[in-house]
Each structure stands twice: as C-alpha cells, then as structure tokens.
C-alpha atoms as a PDB file:
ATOM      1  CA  UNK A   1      52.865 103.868  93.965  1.00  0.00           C
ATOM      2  CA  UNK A   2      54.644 100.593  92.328  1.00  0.00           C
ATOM      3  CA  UNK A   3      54.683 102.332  89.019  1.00  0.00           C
ATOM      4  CA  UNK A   4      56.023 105.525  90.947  1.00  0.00           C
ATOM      5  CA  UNK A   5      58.932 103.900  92.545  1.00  0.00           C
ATOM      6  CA  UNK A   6      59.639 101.870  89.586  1.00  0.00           C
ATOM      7  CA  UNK A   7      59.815 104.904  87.166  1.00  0.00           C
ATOM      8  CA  UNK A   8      62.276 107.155  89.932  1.00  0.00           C
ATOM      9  CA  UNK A   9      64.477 103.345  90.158  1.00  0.00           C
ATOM     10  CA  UNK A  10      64.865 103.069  86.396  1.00  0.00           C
ATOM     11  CA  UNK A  11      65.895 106.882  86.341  1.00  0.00           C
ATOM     12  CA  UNK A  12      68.207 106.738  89.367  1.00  0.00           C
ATOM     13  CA  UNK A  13      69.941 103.736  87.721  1.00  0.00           C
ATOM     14  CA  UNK A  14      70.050 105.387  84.104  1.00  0.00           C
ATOM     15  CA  UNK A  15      72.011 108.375  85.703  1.00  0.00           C
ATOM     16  CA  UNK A  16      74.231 106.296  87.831  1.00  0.00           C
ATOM     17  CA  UNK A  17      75.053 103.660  85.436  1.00  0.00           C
ATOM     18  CA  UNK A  18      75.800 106.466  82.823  1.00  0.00           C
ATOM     19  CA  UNK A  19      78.076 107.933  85.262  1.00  0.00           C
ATOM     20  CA  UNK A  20      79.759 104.629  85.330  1.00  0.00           C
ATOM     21  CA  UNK A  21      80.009 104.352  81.991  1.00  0.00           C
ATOM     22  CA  UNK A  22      81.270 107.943  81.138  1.00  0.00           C
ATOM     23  CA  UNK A  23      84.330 106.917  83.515  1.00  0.00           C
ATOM     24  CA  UNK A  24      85.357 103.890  81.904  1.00  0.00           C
ATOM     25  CA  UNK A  25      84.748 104.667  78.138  1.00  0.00           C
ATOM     26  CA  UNK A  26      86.444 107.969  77.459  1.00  0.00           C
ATOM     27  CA  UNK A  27      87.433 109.065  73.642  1.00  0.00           C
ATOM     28  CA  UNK A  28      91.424 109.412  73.018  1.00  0.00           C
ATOM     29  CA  UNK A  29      92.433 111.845  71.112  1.00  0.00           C
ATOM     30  CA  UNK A  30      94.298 109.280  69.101  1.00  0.00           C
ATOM     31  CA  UNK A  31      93.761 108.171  64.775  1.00  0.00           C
ATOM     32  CA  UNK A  32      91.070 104.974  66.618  1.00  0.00           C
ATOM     33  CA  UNK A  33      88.974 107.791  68.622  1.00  0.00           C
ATOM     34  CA  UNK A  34      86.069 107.370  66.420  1.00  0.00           C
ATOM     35  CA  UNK A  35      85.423 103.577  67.178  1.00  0.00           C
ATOM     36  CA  UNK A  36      85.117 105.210  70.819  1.00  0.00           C
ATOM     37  CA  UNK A  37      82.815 108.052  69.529  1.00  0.00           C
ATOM     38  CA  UNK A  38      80.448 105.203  67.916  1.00  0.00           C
ATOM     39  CA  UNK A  39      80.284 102.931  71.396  1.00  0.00           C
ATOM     40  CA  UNK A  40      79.127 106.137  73.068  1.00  0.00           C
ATOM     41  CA  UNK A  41      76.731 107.162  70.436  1.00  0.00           C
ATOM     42  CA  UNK A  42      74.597 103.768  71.168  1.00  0.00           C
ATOM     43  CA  UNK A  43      75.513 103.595  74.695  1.00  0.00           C
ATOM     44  CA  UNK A  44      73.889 107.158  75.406  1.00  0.00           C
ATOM     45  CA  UNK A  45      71.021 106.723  72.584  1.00  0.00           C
ATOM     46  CA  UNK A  46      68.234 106.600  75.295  1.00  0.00           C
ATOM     47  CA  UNK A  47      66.714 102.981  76.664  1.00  0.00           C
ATOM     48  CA  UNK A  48      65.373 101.839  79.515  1.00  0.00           C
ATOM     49  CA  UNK A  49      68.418 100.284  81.690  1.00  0.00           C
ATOM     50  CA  UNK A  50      66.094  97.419  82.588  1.00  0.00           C
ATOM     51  CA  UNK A  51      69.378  95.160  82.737  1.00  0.00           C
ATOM     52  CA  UNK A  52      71.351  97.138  85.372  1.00  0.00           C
ATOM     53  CA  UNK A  53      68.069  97.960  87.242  1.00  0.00           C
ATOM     54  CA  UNK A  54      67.765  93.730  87.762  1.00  0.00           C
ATOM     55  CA  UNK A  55      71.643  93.560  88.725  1.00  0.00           C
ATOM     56  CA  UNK A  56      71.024  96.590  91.312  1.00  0.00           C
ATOM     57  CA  UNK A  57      67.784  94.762  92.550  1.00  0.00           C
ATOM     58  CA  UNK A  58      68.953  91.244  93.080  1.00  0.00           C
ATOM     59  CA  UNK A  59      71.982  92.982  94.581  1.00  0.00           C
ATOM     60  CA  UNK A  60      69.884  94.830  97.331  1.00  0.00           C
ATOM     61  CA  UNK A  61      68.835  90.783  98.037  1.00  0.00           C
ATOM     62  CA  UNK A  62      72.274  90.391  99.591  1.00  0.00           C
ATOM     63  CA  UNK A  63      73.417  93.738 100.724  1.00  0.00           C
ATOM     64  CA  UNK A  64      75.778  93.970  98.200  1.00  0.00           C
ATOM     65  CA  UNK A  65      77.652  97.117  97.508  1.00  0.00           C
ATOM     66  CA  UNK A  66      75.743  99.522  94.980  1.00  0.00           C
ATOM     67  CA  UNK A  67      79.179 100.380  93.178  1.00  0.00           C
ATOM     68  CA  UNK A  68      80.135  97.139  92.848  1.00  0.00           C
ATOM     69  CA  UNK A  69      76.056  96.175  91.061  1.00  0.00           C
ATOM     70  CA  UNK A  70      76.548  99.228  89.152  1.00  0.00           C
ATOM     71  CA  UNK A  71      80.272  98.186  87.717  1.00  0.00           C
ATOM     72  CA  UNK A  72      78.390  94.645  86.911  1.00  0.00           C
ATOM     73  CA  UNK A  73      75.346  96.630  85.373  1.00  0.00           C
ATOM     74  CA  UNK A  74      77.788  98.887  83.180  1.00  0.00           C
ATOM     75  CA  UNK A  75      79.402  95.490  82.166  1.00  0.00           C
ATOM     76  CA  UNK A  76      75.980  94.275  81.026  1.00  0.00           C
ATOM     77  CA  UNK A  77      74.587  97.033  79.493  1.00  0.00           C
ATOM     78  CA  UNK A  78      77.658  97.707  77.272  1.00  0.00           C
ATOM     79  CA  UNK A  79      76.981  93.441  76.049  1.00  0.00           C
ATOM     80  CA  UNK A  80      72.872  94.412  75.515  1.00  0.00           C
ATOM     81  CA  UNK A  81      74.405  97.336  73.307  1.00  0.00           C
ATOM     82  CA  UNK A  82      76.593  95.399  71.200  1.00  0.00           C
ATOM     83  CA  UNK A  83      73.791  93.256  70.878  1.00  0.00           C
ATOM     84  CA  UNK A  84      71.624  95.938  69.448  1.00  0.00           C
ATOM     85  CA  UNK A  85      74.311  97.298  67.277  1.00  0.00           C
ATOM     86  CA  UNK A  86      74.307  94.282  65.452  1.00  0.00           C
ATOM     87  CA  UNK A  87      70.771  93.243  65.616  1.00  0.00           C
ATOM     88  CA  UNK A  88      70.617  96.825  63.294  1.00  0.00           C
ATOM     89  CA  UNK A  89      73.141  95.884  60.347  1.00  0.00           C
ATOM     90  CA  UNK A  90      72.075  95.126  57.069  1.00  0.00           C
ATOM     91  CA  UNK A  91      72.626  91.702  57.454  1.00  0.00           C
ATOM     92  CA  UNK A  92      70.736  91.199  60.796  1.00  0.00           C
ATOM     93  CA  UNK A  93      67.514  93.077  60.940  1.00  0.00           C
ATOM     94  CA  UNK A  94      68.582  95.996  58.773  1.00  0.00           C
ATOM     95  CA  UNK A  95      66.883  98.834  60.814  1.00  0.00           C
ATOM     96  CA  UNK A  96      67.924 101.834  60.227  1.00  0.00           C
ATOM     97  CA  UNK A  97      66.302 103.412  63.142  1.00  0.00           C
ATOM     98  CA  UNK A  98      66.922 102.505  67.306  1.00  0.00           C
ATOM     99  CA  UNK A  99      65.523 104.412  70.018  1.00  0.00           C
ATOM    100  CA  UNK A 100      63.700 107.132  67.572  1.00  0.00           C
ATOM    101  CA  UNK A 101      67.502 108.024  66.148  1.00  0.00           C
ATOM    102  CA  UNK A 102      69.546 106.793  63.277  1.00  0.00           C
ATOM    103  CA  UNK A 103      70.907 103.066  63.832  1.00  0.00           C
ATOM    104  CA  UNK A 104      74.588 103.097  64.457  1.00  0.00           C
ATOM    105  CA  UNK A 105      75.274 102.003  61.164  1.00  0.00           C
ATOM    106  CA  UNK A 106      73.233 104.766  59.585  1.00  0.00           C
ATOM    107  CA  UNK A 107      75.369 107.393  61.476  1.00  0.00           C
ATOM    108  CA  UNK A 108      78.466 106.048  61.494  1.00  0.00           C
ATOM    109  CA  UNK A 109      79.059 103.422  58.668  1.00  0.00           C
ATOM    110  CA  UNK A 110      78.200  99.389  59.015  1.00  0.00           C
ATOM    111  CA  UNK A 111      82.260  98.548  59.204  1.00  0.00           C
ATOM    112  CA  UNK A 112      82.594 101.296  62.462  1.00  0.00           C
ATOM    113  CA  UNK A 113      79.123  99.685  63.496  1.00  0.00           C
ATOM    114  CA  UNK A 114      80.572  95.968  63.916  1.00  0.00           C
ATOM    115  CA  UNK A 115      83.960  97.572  65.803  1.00  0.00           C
ATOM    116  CA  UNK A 116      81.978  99.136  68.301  1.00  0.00           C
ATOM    117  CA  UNK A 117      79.444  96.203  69.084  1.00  0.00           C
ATOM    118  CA  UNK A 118      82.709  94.149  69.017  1.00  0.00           C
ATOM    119  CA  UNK A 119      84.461  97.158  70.997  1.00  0.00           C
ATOM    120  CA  UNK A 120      81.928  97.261  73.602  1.00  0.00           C
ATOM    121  CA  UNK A 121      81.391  93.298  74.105  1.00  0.00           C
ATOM    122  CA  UNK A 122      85.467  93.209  75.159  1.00  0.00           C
ATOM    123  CA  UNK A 123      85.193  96.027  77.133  1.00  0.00           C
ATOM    124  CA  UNK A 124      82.214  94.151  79.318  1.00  0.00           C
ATOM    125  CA  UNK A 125      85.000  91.800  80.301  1.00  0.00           C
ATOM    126  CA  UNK A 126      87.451  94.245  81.204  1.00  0.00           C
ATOM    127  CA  UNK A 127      84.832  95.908  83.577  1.00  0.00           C
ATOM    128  CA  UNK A 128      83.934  92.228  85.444  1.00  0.00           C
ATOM    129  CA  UNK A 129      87.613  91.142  85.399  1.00  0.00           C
ATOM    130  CA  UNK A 130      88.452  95.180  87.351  1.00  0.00           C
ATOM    131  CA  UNK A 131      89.361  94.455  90.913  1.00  0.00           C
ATOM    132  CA  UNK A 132      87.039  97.495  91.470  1.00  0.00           C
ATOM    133  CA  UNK A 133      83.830  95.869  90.106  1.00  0.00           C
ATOM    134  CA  UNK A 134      84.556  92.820  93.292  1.00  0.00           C
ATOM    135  CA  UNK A 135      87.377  92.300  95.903  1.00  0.00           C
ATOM    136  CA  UNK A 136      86.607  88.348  95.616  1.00  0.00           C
ATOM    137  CA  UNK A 137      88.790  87.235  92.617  1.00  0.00           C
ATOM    138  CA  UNK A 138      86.718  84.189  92.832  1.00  0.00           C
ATOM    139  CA  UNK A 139      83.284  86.454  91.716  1.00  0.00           C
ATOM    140  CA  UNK A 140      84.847  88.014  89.187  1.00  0.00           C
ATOM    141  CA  UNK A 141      85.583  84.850  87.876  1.00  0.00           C
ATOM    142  CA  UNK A 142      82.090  83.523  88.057  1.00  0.00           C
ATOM    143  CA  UNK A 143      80.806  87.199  86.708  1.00  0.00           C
ATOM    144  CA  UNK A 144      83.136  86.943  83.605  1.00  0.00           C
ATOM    145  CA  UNK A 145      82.195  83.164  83.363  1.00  0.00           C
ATOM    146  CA  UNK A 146      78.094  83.429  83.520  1.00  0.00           C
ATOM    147  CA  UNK A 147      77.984  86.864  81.547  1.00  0.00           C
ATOM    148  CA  UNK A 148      79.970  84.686  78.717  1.00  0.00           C
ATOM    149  CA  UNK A 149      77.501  81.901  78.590  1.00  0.00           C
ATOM    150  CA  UNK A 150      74.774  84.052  78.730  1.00  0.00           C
ATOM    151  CA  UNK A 151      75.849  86.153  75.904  1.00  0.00           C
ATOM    152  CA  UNK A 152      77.477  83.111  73.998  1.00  0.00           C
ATOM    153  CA  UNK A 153      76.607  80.462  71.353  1.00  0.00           C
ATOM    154  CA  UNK A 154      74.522  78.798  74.336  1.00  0.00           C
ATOM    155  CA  UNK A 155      72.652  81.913  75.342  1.00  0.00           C
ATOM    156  CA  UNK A 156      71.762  85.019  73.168  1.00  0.00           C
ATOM    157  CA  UNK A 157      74.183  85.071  70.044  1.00  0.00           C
ATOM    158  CA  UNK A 158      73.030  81.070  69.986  1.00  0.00           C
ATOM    159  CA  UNK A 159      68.878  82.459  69.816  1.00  0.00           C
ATOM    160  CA  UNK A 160      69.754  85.327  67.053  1.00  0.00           C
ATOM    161  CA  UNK A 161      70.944  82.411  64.897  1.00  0.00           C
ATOM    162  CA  UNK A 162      68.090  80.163  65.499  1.00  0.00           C
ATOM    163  CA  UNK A 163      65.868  83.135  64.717  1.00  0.00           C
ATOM    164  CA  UNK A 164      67.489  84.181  61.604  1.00  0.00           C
ATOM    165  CA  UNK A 165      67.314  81.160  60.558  1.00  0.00           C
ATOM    166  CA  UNK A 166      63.623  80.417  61.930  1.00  0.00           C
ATOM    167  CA  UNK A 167      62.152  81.288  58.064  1.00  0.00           C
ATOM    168  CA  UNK A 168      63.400  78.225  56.878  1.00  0.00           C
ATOM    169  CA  UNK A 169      61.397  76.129  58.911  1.00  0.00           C
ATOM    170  CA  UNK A 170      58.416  75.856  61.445  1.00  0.00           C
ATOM    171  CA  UNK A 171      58.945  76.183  64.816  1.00  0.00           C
ATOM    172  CA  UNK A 172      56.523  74.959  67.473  1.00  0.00           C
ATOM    173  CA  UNK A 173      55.656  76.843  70.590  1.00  0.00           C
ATOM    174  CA  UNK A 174      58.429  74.934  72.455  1.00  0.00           C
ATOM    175  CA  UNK A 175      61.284  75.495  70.095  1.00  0.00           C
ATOM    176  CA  UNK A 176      60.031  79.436  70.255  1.00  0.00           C
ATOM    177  CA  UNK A 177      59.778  79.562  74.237  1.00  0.00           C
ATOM    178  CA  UNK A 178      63.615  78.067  73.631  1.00  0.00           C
ATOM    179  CA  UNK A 179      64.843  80.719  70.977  1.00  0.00           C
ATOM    180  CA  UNK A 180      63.202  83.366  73.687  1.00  0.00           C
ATOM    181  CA  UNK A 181      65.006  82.020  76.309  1.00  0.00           C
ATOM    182  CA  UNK A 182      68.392  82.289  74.552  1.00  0.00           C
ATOM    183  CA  UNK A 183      67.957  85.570  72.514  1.00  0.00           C
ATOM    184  CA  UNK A 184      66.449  87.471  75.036  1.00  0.00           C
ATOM    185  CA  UNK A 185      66.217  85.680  78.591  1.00  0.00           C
ATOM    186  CA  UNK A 186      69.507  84.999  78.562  1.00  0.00           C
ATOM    187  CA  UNK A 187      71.026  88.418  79.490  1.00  0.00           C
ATOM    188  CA  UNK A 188      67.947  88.755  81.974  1.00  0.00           C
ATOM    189  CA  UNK A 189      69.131  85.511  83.823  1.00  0.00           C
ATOM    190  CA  UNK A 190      72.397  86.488  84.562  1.00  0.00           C
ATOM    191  CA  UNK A 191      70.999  90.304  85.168  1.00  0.00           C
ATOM    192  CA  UNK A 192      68.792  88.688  88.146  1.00  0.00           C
ATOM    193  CA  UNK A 193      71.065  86.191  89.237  1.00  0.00           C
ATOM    194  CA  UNK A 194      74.219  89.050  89.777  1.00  0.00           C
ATOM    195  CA  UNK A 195      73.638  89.547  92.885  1.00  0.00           C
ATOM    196  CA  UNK A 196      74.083  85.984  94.270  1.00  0.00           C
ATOM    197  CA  UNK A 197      76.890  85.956  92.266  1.00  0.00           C
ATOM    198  CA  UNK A 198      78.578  88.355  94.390  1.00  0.00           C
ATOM    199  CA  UNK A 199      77.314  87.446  97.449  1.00  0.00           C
ATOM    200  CA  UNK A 200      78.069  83.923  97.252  1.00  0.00           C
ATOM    201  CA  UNK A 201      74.667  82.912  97.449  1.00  0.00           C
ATOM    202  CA  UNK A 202      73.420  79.063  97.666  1.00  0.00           C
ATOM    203  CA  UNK A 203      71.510  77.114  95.380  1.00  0.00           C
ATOM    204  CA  UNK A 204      67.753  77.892  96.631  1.00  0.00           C
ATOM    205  CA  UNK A 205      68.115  81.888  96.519  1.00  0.00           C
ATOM    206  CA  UNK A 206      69.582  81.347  93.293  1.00  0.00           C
ATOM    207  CA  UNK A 207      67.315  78.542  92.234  1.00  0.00           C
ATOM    208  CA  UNK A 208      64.582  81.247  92.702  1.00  0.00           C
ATOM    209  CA  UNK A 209      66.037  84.172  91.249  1.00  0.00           C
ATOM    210  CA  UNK A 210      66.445  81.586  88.008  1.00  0.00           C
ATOM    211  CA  UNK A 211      63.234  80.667  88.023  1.00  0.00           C
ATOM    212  CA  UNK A 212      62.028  84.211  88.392  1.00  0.00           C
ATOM    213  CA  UNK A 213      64.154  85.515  85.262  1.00  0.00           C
ATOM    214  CA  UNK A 214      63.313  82.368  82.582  1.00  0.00           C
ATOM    215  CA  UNK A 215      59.610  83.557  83.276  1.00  0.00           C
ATOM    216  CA  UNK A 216      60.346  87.442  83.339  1.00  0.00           C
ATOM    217  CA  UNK A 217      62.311  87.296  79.793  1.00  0.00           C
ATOM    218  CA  UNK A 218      59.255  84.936  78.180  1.00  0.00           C
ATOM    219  CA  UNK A 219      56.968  87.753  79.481  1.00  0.00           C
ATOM    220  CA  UNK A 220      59.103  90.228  78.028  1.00  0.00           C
ATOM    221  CA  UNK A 221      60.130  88.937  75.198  1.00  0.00           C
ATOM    222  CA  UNK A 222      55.956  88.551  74.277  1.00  0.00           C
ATOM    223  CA  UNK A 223      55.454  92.067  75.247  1.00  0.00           C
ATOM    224  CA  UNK A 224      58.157  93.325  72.763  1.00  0.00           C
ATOM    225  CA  UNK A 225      56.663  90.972  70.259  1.00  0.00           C
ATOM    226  CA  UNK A 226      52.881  92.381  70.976  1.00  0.00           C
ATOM    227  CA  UNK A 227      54.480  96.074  70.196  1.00  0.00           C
ATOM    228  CA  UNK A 228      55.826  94.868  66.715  1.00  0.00           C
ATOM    229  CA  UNK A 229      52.318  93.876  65.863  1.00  0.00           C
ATOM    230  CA  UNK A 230      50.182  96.942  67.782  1.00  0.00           C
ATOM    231  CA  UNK A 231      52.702  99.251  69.339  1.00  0.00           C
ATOM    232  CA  UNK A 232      52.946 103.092  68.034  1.00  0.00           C
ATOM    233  CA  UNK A 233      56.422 103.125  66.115  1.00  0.00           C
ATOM    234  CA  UNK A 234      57.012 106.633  68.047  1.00  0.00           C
ATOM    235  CA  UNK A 235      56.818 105.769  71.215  1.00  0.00           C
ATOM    236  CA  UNK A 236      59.139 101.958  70.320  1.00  0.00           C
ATOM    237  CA  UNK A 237      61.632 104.461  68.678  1.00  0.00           C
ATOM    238  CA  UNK A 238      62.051 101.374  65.698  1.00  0.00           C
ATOM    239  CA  UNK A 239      60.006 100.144  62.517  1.00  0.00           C
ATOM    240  CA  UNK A 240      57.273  97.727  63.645  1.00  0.00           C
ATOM    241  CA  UNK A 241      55.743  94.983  62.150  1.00  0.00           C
ATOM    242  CA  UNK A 242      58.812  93.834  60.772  1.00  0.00           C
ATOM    243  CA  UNK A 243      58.342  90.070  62.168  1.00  0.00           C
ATOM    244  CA  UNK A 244      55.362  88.979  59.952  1.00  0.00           C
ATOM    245  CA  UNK A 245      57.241  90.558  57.082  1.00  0.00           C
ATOM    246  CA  UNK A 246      60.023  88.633  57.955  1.00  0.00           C
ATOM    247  CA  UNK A 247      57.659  85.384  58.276  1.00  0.00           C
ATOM    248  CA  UNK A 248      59.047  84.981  62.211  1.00  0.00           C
ATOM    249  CA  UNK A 249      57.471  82.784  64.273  1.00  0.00           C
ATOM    250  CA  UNK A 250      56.346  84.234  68.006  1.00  0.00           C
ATOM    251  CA  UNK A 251      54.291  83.244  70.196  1.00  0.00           C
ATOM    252  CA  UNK A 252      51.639  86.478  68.956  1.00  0.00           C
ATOM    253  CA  UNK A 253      51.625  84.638  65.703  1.00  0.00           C
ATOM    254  CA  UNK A 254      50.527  81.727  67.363  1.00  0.00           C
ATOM    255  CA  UNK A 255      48.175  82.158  69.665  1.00  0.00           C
ATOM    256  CA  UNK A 256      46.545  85.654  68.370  1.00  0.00           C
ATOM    257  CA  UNK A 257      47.154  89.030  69.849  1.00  0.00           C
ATOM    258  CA  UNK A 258      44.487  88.117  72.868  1.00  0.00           C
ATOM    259  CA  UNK A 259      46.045  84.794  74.339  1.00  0.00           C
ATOM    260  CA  UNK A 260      49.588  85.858  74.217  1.00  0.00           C
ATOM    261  CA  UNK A 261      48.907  89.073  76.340  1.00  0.00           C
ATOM    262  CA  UNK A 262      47.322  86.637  78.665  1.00  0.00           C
ATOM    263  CA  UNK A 263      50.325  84.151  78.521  1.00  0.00           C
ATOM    264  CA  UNK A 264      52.294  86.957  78.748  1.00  0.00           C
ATOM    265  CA  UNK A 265      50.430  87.979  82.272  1.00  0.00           C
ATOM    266  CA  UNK A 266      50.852  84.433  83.370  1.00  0.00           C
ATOM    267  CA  UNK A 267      54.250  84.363  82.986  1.00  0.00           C
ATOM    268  CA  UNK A 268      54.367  87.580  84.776  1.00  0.00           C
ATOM    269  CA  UNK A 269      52.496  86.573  88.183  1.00  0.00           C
ATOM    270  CA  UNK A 270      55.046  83.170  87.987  1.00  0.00           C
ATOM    271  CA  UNK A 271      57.669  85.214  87.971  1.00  0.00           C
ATOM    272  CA  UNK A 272      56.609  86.982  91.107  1.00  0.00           C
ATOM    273  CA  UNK A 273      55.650  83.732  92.694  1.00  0.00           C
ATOM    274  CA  UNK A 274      59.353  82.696  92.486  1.00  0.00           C
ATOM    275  CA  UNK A 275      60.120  85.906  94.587  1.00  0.00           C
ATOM    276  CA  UNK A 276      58.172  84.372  97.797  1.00  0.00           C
ATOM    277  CA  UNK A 277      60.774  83.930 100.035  1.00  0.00           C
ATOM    278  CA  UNK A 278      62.852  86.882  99.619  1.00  0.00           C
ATOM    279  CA  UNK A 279      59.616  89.061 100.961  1.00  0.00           C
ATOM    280  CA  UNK A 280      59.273  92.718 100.687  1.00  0.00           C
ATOM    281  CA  UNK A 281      63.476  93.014  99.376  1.00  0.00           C
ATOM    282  CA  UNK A 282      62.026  91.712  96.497  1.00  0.00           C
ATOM    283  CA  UNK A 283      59.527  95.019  95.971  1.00  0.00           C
ATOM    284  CA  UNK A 284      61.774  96.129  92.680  1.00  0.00           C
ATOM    285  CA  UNK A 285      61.939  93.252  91.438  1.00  0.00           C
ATOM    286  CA  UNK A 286      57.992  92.206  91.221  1.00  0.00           C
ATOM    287  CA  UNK A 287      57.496  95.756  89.615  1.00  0.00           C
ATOM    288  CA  UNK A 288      59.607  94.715  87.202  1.00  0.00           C
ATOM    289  CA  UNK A 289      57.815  91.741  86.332  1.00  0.00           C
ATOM    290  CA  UNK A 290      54.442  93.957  85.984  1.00  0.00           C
ATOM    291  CA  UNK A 291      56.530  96.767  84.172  1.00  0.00           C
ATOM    292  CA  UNK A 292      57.416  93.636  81.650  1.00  0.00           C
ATOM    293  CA  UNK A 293      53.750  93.283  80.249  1.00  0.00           C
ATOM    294  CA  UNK A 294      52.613  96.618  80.471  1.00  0.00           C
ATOM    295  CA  UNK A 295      55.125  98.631  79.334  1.00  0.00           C
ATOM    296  CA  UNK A 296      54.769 100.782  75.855  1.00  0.00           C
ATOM    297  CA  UNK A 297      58.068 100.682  74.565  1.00  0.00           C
END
C-alpha cells in the first residue's frame, strides 16, 4: 500500500507541478523564443518530481497551502533542471543522453544548452520572489535566501566542483559523504525543509526535517551511485558506469556493491527515525525515504 500511495503522490505532483510550470514558462513568439523552447524541452523530458513531492510533503506538516508548495516545488524543480542541463555538456559529464532522450545539448546546441540551465535557474527566483508563491514577504525572503545557498558555491554547484575535480586526488569516505551532501543533498534539504519555511516553523520541527533530509540525500545519492555500477541503462534513461571510467570516488567504490546498499538502508531507517514526532503526517515522507534505496531509476 506504501508503494501504492507513493506511486499515485509522485504522479499527482508530476501533473500538478507541470501545470504550474506550463503557466509560468510560456514561448513568445519573439527572435529569443527558442531559449524558451529548450527550458521546456528538459523541463517536460520525463523524471520523477521527487523534489516538489518533498516540498508538498513537508508542507502537509504545517497545513500549508498546496498552491503555494507547488509554486515553491516549480521553483525547485526548474534549479534541479538547470542542474542537469549542465551536468550533460561536454565539459561536465558529456552525456549525450537524459531520461532515455537526447541531452539538451544534443537537441538543441551546447551554447542554447547553457542559456536555458542559466534561463531556468533565474526564473526559480522569480517564482519564490511572486507574491503568489507566499503572502508573507518575510518567507519569500527566506525561500529565495535558502534555495540560493542550497544551490550555491556552499551547496550543490560547490559539490559538482569538488567532484570534477575529485580525479586529482583521493578522497576519504568523509570528504565523499561531504561532496554528497553538497551536490546532491543540498537541493533535498531545502526540498524537506520548505514547508517550515512557510509556516514559520521553530527550530526542533526544522531541526528534524534537517536531520531527516542530510540522511535521505546520502541514501539517495548511494542508490544513484549503485545504478551506475548495476542498473539497466533503459530503465536510468543515461549511460552507466561512467564513474569508474571517470576514476570517481563513491562510497560503492569503497565499500563494494554489498555494504553500500546496506549503508544505504541505514541511512534510510535514520532518516525515518528523524520523522518521530511529526507521527502519521509524516506517511509521504517515510515512503520516500524507502522509495530512495529501492528505486530502479
């Protein structure tokens, strides 16, 4: 029944954050229309929402109006975007597949690619800074304020350089479980810590959702790394085993296929334990951190 309710949230969110989305981000019929045809190509490629779903669950914590999560979710998903845009380029990871379709700099040209990662990173703030997204000028403050750290030198653009740069020297578990934490957890924090956010939450509901998000992205992030190693390239949509080419260090290279899944299922059940105190609201959020470890793609 968890998996049930978990598959019909993720759908229900896909439809109504695309909805969002399709409102906000229309194509002028104007000479820069096709930097607005590329944002939509990657926005609509497919994925998961698993960002927006967190914002929508920590949301339902509070009581928190669903427009207002989904606004915040839009915001977020069009940063994760960018982020894959240019995780794709040439210079990055060079894939030239995402989501079992042509990267966005296969279909529409690696200078278009960088506009609309940079177009759709901008337009995040625009969405947060809206009136609509929060009547509480004060929120949208804080939203615009923890979505740029998280997203920043200090959160995920700050763990894509350590890892790009991770060939030129050894890292230790530690300094991984960092770069994990900034490339990928990052985004997830602020995804599961939203909804305080907007409801002006104190520091032990917030402490908790924290707590619950460094553990979920480590579990995630180990996941994704177990699929570039034994994953079926169909079903990821993306080239695999691209990270022992590469010479990356993860925490699969480290501890063998076997230990990280169960590090990975550790991290999993601490994530849930975090979740104690918020009781059964917290039902979307606990599939989530089971969804994290078993997922195929």
């Amino acid at each position: 029944m968890e998996n049930q309710a978990l598959e019909e949230a993720m759908a229900a969110t896909s439809t109504a954050v695309e909805r969002v989305l399709n409102a906000i981000l229309t194509v002028p019929d104007t000479p820069e229309r096709r930097v607005f045809e590329a944002m939509r190509y990657s926005l609509y490629a497919g994925g998961k929402r698993l960002r927006p779903l967190l914002v929508l669950a920590s949301a339902e914590l509070f009581g928190i109006e669903q427009e207002h999560a989904l606004r915040v979710g839009a915001a977020l998903e069009c940063v994760h975007v960018y982020s894959l845009i240019h995780d794709d380029l040439p210079s990055m990871d060079d894939d030239d597949m995402r989501r079992g379709k042509p990267s966005l700099h296969k279909a529409f040209g690696e200078a278009t690619a960088i506009l609309a990662g940079d177009a759709l990173l901008t337009l995040a703030f625009e969405i947060l800074a809206a009136d609509t997204t929060h009547p509480d000028p004060y929120v949208r403050t804080e939203l615009v304020s923890a979505l740029a750290k998280a997203a920043g030198g200090h959160g995920m653009v700050g763990g894509q350089m350590i890892d790009i740069s991770a060939g030129d020297h050894q890292l230790d578990q530690q300094a991984v479980f960092r770069l994990q934490n900034m490339k990928t957890g990052a985004l997830i924090s602020f995804a599961a810590e939203a909804g305080a956010i907007m409801a002006r939450a104190g520091k032990k509901p917030r402490a908790s959702l924290q707590g619950y998000a460094r553990d979920l992205g480590l579990a995630f992030q180990i996941a994704d790394d177990l699929l570039d190693v034994e994953g079926d390239e169909n079903e990821v949509g993306k080239a695999l085993g691209k990270d022992a080419v590469a010479g990356k260090a993860t925490i699969v290279g480290m501890l063998g296929i076997e230990r990280a899944r169960q590090q990975a299922q550790i991290l999993s059940d601490q994530a849930i334990e975090h979740l104690a105190d918020f009781d059964d609201k917290a039902s979307l959020l606990r599939a989530v951190a089971h969804f994290a470890v078993n997922r195929r793609s």
